[in-house]
Protein backbone atom coordinates (compact mmCIF):
# COMPACT_ATOMS: atom_id res chain seq x y z
CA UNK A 1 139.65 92.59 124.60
CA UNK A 2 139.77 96.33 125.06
CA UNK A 3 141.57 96.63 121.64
CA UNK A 4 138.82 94.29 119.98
CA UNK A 5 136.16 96.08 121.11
CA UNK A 6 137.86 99.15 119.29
CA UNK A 7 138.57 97.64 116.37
CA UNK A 8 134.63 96.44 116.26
CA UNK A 9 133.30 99.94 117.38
CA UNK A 10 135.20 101.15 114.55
CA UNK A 11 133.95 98.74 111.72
CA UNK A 12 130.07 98.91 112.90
CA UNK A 13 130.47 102.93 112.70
CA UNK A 14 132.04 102.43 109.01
CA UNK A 15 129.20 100.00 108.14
CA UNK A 16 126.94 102.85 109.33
CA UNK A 17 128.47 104.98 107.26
CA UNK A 18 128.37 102.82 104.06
CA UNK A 19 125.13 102.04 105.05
CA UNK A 20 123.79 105.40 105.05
CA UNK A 21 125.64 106.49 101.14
CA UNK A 22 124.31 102.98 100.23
CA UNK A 23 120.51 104.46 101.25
CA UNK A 24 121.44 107.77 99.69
CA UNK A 25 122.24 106.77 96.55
CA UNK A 26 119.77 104.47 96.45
CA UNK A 27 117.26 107.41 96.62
CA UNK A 28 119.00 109.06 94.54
CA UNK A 29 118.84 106.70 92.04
CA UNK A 30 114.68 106.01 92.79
CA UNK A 31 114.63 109.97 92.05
CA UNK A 32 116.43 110.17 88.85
CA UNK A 33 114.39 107.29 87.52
CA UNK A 34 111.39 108.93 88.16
CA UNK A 35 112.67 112.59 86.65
CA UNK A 36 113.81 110.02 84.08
CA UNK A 37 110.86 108.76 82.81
CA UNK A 38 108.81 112.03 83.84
CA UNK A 39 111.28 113.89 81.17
CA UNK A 40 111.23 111.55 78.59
CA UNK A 41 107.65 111.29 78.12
CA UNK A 42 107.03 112.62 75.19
CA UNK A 43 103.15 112.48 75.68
CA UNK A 44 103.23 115.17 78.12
CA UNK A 45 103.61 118.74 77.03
CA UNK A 46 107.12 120.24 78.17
CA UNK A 47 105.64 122.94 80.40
CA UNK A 48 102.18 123.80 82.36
CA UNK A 49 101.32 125.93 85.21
CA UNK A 50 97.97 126.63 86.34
CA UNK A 51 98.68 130.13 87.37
CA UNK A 52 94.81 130.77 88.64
CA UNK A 53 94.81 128.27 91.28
CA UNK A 54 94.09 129.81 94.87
CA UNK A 55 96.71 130.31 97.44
CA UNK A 56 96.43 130.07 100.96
CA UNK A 57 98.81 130.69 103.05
CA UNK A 58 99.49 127.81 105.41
CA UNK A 59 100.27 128.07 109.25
CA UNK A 60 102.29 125.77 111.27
CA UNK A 61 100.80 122.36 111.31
CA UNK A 62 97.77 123.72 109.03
CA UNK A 63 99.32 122.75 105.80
CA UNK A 64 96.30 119.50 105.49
CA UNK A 65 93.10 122.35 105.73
CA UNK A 66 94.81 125.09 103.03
CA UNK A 67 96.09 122.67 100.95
CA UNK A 68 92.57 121.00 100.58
CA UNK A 69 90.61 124.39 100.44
CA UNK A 70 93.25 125.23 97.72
CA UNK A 71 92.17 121.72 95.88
CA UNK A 72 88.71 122.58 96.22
CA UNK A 73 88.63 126.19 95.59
CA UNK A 74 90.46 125.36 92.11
CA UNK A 75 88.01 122.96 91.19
CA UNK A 76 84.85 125.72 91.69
CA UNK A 77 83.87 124.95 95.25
CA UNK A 78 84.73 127.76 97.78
CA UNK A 79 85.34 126.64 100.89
CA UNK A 80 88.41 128.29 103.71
CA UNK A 81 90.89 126.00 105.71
CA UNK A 82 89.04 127.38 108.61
CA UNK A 83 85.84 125.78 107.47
CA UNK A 84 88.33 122.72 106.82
CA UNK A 85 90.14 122.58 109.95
CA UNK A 86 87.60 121.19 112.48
CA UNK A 87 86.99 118.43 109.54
CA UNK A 88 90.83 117.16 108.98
CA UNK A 89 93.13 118.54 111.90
CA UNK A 90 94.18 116.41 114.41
CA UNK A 91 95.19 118.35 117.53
CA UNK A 92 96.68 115.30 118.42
CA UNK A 93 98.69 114.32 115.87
CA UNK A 94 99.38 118.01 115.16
CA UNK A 95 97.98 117.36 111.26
CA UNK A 96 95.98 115.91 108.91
CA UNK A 97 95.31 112.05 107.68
CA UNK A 98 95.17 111.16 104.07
CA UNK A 99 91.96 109.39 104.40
CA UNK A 100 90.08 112.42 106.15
CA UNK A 101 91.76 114.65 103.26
CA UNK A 102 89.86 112.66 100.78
CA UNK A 103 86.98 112.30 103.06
CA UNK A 104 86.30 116.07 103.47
CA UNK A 105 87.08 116.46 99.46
CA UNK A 106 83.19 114.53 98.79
CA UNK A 107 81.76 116.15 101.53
CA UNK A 108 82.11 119.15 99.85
CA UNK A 109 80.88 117.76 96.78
CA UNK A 110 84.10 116.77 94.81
CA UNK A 111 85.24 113.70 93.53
CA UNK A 112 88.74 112.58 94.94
CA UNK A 113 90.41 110.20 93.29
CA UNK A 114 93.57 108.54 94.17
CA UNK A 115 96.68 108.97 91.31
CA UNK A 116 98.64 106.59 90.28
CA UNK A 117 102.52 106.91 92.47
CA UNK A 118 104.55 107.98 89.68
CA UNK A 119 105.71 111.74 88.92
CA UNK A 120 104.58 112.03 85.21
CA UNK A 121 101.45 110.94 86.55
CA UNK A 122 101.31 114.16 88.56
CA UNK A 123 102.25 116.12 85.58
CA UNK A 124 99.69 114.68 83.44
CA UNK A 125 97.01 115.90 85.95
CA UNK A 126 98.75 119.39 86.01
CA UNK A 127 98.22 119.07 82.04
CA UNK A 128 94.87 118.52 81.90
CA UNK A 129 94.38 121.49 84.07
CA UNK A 130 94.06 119.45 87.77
CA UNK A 131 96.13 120.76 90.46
CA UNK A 132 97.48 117.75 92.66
CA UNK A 133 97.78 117.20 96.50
CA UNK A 134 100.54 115.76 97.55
CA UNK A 135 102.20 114.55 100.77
CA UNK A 136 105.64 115.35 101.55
CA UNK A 137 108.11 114.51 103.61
CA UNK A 138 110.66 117.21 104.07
CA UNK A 139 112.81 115.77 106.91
CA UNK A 140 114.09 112.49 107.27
CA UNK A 141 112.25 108.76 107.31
CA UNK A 142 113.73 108.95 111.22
CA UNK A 143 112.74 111.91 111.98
CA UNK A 144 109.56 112.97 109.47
CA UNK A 145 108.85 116.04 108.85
CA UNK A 146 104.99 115.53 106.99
CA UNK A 147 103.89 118.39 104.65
CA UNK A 148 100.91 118.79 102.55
CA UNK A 149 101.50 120.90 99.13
CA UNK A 150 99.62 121.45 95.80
CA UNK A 151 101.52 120.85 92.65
CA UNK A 152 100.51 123.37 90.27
CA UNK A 153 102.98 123.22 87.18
CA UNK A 154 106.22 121.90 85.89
CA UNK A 155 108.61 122.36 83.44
CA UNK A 156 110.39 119.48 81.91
CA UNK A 157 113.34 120.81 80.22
CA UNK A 158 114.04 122.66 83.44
CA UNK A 159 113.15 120.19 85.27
CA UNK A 160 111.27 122.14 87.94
CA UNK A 161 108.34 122.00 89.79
CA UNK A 162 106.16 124.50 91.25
CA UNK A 163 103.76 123.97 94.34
CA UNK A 164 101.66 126.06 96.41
CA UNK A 165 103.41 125.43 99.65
CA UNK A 166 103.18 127.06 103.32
CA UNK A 167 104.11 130.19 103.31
CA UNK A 168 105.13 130.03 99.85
CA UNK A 169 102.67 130.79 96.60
CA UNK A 170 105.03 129.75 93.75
CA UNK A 171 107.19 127.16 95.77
CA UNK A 172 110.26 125.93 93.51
CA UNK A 173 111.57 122.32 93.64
CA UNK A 174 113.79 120.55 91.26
CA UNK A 175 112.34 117.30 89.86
CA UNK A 176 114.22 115.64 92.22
CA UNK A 177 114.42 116.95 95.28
CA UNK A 178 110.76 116.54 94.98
CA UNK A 179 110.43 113.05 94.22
CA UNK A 180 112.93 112.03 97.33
CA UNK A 181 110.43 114.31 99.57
CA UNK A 182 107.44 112.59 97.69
CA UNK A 183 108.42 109.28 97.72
CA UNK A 184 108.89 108.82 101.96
CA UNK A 185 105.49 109.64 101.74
CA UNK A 186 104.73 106.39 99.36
CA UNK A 187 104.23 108.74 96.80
CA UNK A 188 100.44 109.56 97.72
CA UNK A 189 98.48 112.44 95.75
CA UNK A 190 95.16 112.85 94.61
CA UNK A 191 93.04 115.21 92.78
CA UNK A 192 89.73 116.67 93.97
CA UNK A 193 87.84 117.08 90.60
CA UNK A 194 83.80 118.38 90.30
CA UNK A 195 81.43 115.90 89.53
CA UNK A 196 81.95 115.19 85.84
CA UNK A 197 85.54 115.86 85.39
CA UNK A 198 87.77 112.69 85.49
CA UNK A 199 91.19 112.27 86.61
CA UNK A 200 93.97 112.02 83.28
CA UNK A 201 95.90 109.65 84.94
CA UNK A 202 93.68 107.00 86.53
CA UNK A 203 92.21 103.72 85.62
CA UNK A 204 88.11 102.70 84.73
CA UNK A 205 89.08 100.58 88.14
CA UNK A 206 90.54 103.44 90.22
CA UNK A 207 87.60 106.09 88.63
CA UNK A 208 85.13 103.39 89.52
CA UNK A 209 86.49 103.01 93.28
CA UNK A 210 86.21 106.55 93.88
CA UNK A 211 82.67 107.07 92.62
CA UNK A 212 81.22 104.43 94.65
CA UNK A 213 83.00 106.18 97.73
CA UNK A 214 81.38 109.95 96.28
CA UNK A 215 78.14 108.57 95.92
CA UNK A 216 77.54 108.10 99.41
CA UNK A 217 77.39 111.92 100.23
CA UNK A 218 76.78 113.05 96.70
CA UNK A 219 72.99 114.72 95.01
CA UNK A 220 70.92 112.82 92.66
CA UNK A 221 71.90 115.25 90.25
CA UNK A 222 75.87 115.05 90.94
CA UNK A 223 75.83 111.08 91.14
CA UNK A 224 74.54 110.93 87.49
CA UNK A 225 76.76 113.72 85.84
CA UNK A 226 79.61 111.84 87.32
CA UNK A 227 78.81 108.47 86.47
CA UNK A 228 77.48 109.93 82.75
CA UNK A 229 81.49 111.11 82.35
CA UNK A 230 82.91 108.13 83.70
CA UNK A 231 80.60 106.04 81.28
CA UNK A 232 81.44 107.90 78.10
CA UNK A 233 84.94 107.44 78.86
CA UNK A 234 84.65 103.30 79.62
CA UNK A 235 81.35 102.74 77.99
CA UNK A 236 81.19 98.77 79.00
CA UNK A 237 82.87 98.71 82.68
CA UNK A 238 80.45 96.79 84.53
CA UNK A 239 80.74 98.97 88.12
CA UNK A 240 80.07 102.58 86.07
CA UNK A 241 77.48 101.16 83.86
CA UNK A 242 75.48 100.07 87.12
CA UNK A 243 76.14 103.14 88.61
CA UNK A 244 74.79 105.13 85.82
CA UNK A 245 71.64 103.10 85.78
CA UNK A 246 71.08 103.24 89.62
CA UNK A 247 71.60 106.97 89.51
CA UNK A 248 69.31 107.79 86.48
CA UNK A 249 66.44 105.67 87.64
CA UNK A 250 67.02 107.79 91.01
CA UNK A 251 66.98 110.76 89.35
CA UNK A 252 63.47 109.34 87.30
CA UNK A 253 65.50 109.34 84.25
CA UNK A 254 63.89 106.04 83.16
CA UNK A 255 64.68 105.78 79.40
CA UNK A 256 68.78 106.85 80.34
CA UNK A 257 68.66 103.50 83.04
CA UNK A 258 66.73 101.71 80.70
CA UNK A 259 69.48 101.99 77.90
CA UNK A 260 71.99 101.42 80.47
CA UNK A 261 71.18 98.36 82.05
CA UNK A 262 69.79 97.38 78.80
CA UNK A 263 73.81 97.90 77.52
CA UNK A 264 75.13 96.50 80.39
CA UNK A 265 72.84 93.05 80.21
CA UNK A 266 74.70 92.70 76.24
CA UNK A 267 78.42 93.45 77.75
CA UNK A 268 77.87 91.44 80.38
CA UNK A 269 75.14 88.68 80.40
CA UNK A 270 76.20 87.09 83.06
CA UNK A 271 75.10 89.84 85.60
CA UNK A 272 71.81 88.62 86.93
CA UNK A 273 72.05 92.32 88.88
CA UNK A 274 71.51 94.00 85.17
CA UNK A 275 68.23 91.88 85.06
CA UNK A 276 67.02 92.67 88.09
CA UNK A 277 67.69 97.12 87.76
CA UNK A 278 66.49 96.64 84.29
CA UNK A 279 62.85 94.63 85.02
CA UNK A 280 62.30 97.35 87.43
CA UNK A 281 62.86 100.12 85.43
CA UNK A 282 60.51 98.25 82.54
CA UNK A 283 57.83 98.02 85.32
CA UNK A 284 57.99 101.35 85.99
CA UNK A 285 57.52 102.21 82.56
CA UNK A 286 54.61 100.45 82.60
CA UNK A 287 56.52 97.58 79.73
CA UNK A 288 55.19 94.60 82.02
CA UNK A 289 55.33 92.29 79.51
CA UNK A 290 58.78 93.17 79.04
CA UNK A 291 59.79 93.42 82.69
CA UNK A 292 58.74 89.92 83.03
CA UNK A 293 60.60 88.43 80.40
CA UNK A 294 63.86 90.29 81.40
CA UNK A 295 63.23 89.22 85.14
CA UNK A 296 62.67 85.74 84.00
CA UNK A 297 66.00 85.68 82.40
CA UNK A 298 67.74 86.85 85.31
CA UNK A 299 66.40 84.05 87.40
CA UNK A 300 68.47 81.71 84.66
CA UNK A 301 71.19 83.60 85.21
CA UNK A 302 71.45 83.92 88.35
CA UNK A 303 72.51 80.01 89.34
CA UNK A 304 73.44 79.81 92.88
CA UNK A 305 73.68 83.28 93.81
CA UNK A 306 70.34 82.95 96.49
CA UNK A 307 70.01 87.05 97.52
CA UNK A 308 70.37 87.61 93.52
CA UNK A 309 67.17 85.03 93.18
CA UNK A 310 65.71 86.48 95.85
CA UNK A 311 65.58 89.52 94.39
CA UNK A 312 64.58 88.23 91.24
CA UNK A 313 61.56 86.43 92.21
CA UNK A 314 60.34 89.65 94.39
CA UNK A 315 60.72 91.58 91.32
CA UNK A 316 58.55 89.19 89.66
CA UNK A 317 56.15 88.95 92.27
CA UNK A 318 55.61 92.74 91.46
CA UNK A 319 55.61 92.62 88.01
CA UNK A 320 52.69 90.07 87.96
CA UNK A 321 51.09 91.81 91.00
CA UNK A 322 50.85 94.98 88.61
CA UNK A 323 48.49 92.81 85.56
CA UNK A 324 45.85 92.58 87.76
């Protein structure tokens, strides 16, 4: 028995071992794909570096409030990571969570917007002349070591990367040594942009998402000049185009929300909604004849949907309220 248990002790410790190359190399080989496709992309230009972006230097466990301040400061809005801190540390968890990161970002007035988790969508960002957050983690999925850093340029044919990190204003990783770092983090990184610059990398869906959450805290003023962008980028995705006409007629822009819900109604004339925003905005302009008919129409279209008809038949009851 004694000798079995040896002989065991000895083959689970070798399993641990081949267990533990078998996870290195398979990170390892997750890294080199991603430097892979990141270097062969022959869409992105071989080297950028945003060489003007901020730097603050980050103290222990304060990596979350400079990195964002860095973010923000490079996209126009000046702001310290000691007005940050109180916003995004955690005393307790001695750091910063991703969604308060994002959070603060629209507080503050900027859009923050999600990327998509692969590295040459980082570098297209860095392209377009958006410096990127990103979470690191620069220990070990056992024992994590999390890190917040801004990815300010790259080089391809070196394959380098540059961050503003802690202490560190021109921070130098190889392609990847980052991406192993990057991806225990799930690969997470987002961009705070100013109202009416859009993200390089990211979908109409994604874009969309992120408005909605921006609009919340967000000026008349801002909520239109971002949703005008977004718009003349995906000039038929239903969620922008309502946005767009909800902001304008907010911001007494009637004939902009009139031309927008009036778009929205021909890309998609199944959205009794469109009706609805766009009978409104005819009343207001004093078109009741219009408004009516529009309103009627959205009552046809709007089947089963009872809070949509609902709607609907207040509008009309104001419409027709309004010819007396």
């Amino acid at each position: 028995m004694h000798l079995t248990f040896i002989h065991l002790t000895l083959i689970k410790a070798s399993l641990r071992r081949v267990s533990l190359l078998a996870f290195l190399c398979l990170l390892n080989a997750c890294a080199a794909t991603g430097v892979r496709e990141a270097t062969h992309n022959m869409q992105l230009p071989r080297h950028a570096e945003l060489t003007s972006t901020p730097f603050f230097p980050q103290a222990q466990y304060q990596c979350g409030p400079a990195a964002l301040a860095t973010a923000l400061s490079a996209a126009n809005i000046q702001v310290t990571p000691d007005q940050l801190t109180p916003e995004v540390y955690m005393p307790s968890r001695q750091g910063s969570l991703q969604i308060e990161m994002m959070a603060a970002a629209r507080r503050h007035g900027a859009v923050s917007v999600k990327i998509p988790p692969q590295l040459d969508a980082v570098m297209q960002e860095v392209a377009a002349g958006n410096v990127v957050v990103v979470m690191q983690n620069l220990g070990f999925s056992w024992v994590p070591s999390w890190h917040y850093a801004v990815v300010v340029g790259y080089d391809l044919d070196k394959e380098l990367l540059w961050l503003r990190s802690g202490t560190y204003e021109r921070f130098e990783m190889s392609l990847s040594a980052f991406q192993r770092t990057w991806a225990r983090s799930e690969h997470w990184a987002f961009v705070a942009l100013p109202p009416g610059k859009l993200p390089a990398s990211v979908s109409a869906d994604e874009v969309a998402k992120a408005l909605v959450a921006y609009e919340k805290n967000a000026s008349v003023a801002a909520r239109k000049q971002a949703y005008q962008a977004a718009v003349s980028e995906w000039p038929d995705h239903q969620v922008l185009l309502m946005g767009l006409g909800n902001a304008a007629y907010a911001a007494n822009d009637l004939p902009l929300a009139a031309v927008t819900f009036q778009h929205m109604i021909e890309v998609h004339p199944a959205s009794a909604a469109a009706y609805n925003n766009l009978a409104n905005v005819l009343l207001a302009q004093k078109h009741i004849a219009q408004a009516e008919t529009v309103a009627e129409k959205g009552l046809t279209v709007a089947g089963d949907d009872e809070n949509l008809k609902s709607q609907l038949a207040q509008t009309l009851v104001e419409i027709r309220q309004s010819q007396k």
